[in-house]
C-alpha atoms as a PDB file:
ATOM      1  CA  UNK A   1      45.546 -19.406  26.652  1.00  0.00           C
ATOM      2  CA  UNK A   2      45.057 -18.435  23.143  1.00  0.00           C
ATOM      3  CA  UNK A   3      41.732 -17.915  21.798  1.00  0.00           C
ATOM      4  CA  UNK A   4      40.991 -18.692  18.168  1.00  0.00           C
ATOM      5  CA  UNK A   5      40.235 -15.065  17.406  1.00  0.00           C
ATOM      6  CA  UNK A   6      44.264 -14.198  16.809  1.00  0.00           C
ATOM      7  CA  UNK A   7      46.493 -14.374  14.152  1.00  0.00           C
ATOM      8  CA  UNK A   8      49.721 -13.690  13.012  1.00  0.00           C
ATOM      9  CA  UNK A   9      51.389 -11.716  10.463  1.00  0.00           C
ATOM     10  CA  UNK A  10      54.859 -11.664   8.962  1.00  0.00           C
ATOM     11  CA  UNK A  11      55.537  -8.702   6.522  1.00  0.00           C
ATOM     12  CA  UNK A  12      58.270  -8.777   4.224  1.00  0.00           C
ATOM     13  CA  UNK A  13      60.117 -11.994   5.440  1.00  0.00           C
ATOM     14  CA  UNK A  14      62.545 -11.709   2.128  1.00  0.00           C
ATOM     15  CA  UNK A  15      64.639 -13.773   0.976  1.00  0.00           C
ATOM     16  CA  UNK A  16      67.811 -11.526  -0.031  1.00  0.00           C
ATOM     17  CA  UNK A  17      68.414 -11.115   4.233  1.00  0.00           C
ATOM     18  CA  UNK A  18      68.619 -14.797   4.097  1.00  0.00           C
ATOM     19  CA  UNK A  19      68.495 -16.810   7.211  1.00  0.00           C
ATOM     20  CA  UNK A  20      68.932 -14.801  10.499  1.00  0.00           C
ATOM     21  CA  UNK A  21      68.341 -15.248  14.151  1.00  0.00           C
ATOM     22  CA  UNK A  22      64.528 -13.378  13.902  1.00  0.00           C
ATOM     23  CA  UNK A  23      63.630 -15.549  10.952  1.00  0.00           C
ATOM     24  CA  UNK A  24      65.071 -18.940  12.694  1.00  0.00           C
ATOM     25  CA  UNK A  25      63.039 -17.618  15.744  1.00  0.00           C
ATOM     26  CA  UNK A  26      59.616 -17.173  13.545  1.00  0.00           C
ATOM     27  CA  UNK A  27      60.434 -20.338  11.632  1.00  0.00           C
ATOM     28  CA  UNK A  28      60.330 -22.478  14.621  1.00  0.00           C
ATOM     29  CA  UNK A  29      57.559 -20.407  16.114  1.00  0.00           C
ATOM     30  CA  UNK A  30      55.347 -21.227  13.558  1.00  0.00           C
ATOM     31  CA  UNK A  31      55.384 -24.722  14.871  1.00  0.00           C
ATOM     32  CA  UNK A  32      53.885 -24.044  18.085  1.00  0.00           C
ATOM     33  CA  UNK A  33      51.293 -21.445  16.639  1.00  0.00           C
ATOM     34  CA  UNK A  34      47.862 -23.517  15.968  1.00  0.00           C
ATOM     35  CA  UNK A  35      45.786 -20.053  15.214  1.00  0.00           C
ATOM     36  CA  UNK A  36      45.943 -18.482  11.792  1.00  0.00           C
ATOM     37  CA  UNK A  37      48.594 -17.078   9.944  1.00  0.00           C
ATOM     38  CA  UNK A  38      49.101 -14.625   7.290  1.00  0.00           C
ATOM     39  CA  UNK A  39      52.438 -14.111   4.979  1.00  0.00           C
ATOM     40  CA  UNK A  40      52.183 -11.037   3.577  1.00  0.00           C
ATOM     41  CA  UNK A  41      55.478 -10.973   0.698  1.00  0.00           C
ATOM     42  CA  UNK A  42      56.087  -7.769  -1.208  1.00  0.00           C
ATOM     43  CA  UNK A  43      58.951  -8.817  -2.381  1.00  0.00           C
ATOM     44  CA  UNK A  44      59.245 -10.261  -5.757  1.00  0.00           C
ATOM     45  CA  UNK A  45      60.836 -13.217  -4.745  1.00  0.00           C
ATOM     46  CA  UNK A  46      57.712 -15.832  -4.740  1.00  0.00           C
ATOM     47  CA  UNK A  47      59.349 -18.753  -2.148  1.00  0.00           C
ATOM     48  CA  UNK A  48      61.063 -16.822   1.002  1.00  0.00           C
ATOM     49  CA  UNK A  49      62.690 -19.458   3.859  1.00  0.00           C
ATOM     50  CA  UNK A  50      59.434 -18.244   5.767  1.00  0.00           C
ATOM     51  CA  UNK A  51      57.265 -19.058   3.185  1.00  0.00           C
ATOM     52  CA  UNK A  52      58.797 -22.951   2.392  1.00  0.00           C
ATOM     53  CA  UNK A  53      58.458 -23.088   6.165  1.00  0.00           C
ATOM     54  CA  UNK A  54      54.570 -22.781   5.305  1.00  0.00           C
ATOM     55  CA  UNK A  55      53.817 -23.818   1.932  1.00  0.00           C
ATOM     56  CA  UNK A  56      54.852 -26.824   0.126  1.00  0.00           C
ATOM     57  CA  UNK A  57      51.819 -27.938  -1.605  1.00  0.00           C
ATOM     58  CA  UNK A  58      50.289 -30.594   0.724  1.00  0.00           C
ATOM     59  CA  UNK A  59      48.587 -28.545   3.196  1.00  0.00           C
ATOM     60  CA  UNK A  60      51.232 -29.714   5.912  1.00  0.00           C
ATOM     61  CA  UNK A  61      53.660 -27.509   7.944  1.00  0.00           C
ATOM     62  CA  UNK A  62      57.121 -28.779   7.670  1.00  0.00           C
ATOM     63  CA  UNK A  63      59.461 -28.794  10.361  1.00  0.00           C
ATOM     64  CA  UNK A  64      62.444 -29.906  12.008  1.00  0.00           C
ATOM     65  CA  UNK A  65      64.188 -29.241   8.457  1.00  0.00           C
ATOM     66  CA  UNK A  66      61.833 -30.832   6.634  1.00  0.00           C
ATOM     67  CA  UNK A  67      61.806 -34.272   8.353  1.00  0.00           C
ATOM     68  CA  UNK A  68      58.528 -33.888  10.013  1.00  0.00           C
ATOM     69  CA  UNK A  69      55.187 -31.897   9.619  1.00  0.00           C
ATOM     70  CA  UNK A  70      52.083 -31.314  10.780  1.00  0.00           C
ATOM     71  CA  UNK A  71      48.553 -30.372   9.646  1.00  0.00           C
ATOM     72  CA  UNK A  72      47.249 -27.095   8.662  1.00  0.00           C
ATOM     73  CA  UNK A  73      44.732 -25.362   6.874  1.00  0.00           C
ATOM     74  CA  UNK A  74      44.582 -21.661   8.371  1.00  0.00           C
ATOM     75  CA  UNK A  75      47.572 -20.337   6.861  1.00  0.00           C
ATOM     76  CA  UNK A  76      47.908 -17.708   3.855  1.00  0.00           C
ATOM     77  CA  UNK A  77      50.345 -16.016   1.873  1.00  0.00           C
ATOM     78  CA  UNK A  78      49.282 -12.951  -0.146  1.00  0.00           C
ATOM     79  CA  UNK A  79      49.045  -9.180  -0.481  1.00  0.00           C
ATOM     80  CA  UNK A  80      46.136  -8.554  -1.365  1.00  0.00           C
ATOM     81  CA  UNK A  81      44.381  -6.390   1.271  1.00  0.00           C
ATOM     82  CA  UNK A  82      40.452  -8.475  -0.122  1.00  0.00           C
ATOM     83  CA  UNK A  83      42.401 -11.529   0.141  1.00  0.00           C
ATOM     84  CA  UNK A  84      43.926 -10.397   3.743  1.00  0.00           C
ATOM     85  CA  UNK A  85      40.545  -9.247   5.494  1.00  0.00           C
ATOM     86  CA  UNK A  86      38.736 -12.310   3.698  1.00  0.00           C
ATOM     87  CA  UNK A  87      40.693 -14.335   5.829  1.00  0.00           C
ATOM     88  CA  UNK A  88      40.570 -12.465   8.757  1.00  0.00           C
ATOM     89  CA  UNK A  89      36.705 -12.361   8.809  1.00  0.00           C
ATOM     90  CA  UNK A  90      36.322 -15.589   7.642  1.00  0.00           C
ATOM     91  CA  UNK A  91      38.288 -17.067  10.572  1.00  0.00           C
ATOM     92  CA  UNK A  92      36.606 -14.143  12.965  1.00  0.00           C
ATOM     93  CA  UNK A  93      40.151 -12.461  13.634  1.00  0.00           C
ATOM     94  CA  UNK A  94      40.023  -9.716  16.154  1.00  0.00           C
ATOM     95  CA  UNK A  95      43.510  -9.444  17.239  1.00  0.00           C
ATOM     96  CA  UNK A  96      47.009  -8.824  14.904  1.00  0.00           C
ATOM     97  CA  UNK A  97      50.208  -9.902  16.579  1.00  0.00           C
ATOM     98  CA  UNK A  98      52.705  -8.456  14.167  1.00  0.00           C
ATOM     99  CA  UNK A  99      56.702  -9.429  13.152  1.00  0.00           C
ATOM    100  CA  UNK A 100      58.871  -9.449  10.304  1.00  0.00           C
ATOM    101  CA  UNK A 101      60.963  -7.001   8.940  1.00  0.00           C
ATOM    102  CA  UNK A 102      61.599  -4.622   9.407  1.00  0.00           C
ATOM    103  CA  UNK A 103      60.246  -2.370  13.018  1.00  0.00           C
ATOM    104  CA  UNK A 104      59.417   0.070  12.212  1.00  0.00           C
ATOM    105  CA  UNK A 105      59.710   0.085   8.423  1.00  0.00           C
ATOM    106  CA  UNK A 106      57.173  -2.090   6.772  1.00  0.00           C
ATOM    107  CA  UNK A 107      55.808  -3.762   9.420  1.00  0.00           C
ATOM    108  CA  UNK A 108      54.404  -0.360  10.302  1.00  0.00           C
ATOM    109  CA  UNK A 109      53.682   0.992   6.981  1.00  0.00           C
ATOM    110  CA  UNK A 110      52.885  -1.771   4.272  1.00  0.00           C
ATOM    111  CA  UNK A 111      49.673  -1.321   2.870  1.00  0.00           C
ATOM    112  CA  UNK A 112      48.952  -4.687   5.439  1.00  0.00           C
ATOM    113  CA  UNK A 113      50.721  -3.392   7.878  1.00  0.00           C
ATOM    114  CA  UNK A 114      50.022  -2.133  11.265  1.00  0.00           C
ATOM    115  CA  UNK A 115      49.402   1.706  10.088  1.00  0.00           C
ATOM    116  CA  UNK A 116      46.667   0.178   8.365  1.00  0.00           C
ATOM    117  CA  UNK A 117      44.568  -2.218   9.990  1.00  0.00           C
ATOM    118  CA  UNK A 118      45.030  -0.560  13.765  1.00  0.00           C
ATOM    119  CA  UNK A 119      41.324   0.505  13.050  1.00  0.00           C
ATOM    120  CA  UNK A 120      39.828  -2.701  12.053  1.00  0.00           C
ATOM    121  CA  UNK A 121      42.032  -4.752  14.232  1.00  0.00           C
ATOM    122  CA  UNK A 122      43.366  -5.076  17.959  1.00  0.00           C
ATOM    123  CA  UNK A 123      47.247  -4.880  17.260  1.00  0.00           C
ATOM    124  CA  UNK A 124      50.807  -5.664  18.495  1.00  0.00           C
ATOM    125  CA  UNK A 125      54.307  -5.853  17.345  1.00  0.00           C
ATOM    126  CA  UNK A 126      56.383  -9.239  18.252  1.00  0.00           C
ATOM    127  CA  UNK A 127      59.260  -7.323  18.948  1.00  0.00           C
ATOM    128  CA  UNK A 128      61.623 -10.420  19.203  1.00  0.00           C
ATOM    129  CA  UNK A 129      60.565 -11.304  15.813  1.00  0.00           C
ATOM    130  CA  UNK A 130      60.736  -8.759  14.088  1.00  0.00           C
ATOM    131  CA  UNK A 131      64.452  -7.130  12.319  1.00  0.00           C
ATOM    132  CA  UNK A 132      65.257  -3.217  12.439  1.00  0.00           C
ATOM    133  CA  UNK A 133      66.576  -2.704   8.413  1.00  0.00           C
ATOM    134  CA  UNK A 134      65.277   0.294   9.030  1.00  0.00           C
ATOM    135  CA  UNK A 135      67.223   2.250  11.278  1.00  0.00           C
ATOM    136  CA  UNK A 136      71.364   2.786  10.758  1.00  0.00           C
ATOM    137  CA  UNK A 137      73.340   2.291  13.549  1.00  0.00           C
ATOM    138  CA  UNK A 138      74.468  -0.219  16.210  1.00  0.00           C
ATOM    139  CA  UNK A 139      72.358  -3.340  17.399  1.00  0.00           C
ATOM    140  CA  UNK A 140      71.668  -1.233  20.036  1.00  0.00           C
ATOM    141  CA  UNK A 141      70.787   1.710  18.516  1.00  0.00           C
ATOM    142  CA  UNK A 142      67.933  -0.476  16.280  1.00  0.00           C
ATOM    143  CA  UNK A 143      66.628  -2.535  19.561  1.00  0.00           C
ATOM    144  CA  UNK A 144      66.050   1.135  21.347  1.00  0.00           C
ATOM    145  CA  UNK A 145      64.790   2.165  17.528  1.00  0.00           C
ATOM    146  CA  UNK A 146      61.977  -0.240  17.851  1.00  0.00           C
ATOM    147  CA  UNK A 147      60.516   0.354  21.496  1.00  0.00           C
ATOM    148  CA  UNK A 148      60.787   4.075  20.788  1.00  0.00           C
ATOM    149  CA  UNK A 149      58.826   3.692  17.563  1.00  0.00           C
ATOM    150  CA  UNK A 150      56.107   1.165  19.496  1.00  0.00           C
ATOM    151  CA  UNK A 151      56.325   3.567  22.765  1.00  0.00           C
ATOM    152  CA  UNK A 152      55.266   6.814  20.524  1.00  0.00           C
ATOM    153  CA  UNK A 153      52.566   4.855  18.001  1.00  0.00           C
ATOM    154  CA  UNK A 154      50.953   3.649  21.513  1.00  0.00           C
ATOM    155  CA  UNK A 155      51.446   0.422  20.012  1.00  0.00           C
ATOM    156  CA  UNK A 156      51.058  -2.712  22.543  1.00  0.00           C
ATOM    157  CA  UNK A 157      54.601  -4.504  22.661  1.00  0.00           C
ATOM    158  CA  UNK A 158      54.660  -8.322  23.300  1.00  0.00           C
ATOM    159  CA  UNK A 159      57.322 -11.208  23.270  1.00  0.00           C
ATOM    160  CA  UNK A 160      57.516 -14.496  21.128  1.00  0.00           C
ATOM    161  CA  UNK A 161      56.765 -16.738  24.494  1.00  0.00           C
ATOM    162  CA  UNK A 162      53.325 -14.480  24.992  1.00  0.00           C
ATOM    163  CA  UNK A 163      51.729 -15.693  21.991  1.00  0.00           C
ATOM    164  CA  UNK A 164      51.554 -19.638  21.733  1.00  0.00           C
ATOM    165  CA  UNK A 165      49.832 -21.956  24.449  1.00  0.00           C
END
């Protein structure tokens, strides 16, 4: 059972890598995730496919390609690190589950990012959800890239189905 004192955040989800498998996983995660959620968007780009998936003015989450949606009010998109632990406190956020892109890369090292807020916060990488642009090499190489990057931060690993009710 989730408790209210979690929350997610997606770093980076950009819109030049376009549609993938991770972001069609978060997108339809974000369905099924009643707790708070924070975008946190460096890129220039103001409107990602992760960020229409939770913003389109009327305080709804849209689904299901738009067709339906469903209430919400704890949901944020910013990168402002006052703006970021505002919210957190505010909703009394102990626990970061972190995903995005990439791992490692900026979901480690953004100034939101895990590097950052391990003090403040309990945290963990989504690995599922999150996409290696960070290393080169094979699929392979990148999926071994990311549990030997969690492995030597000591950084608690959990999966997409470990993190909604």
């Amino acid at each position: 059972m989730i408790l209210q004192n979690e929350c997610l955040v997606i770093i980076d989800p950009w819109a030049r890598h376009g549609p993938s498998e991770t972001y069609t996983k978060i997108i339809l995660l974000l369905e099924k995730i009643k707790y708070p959620v924070v975008i946190v968007n460096y890129d220039e780009q103001p409107y990602t496919y992760i960020e229409r998936a939770c913003r389109n003015g009327t305080n709804k989450m849209p689904y299901n390609n738009g067709i339906s949606s469903y209430e919400y009010s704890n949901r944020i998109i910013t990168n402002d690190e006052s703006v970021f632990l505002h919210f957190l406190i505010h909703n009394n956020i102990t626990e970061l589950y972190y995903c995005g892109v990439s791992f490692p890369g900026c979901v480690w090292h953004r100034p939101l990012g895990m590097q950052y807020m391990q003090d403040k916060f309990k945290c963990s990488v989504i690995i599922d959800l999150c996409d290696n642009n960070y290393t080169q090499g094979s699929i392979i190489d990148k999926i071994h890239s990311q549990y030997r990057s969690a492995k030597f931060k000591n950084i608690p690993v959990k999966y997409s189905n470990e993190i909604y009710s």
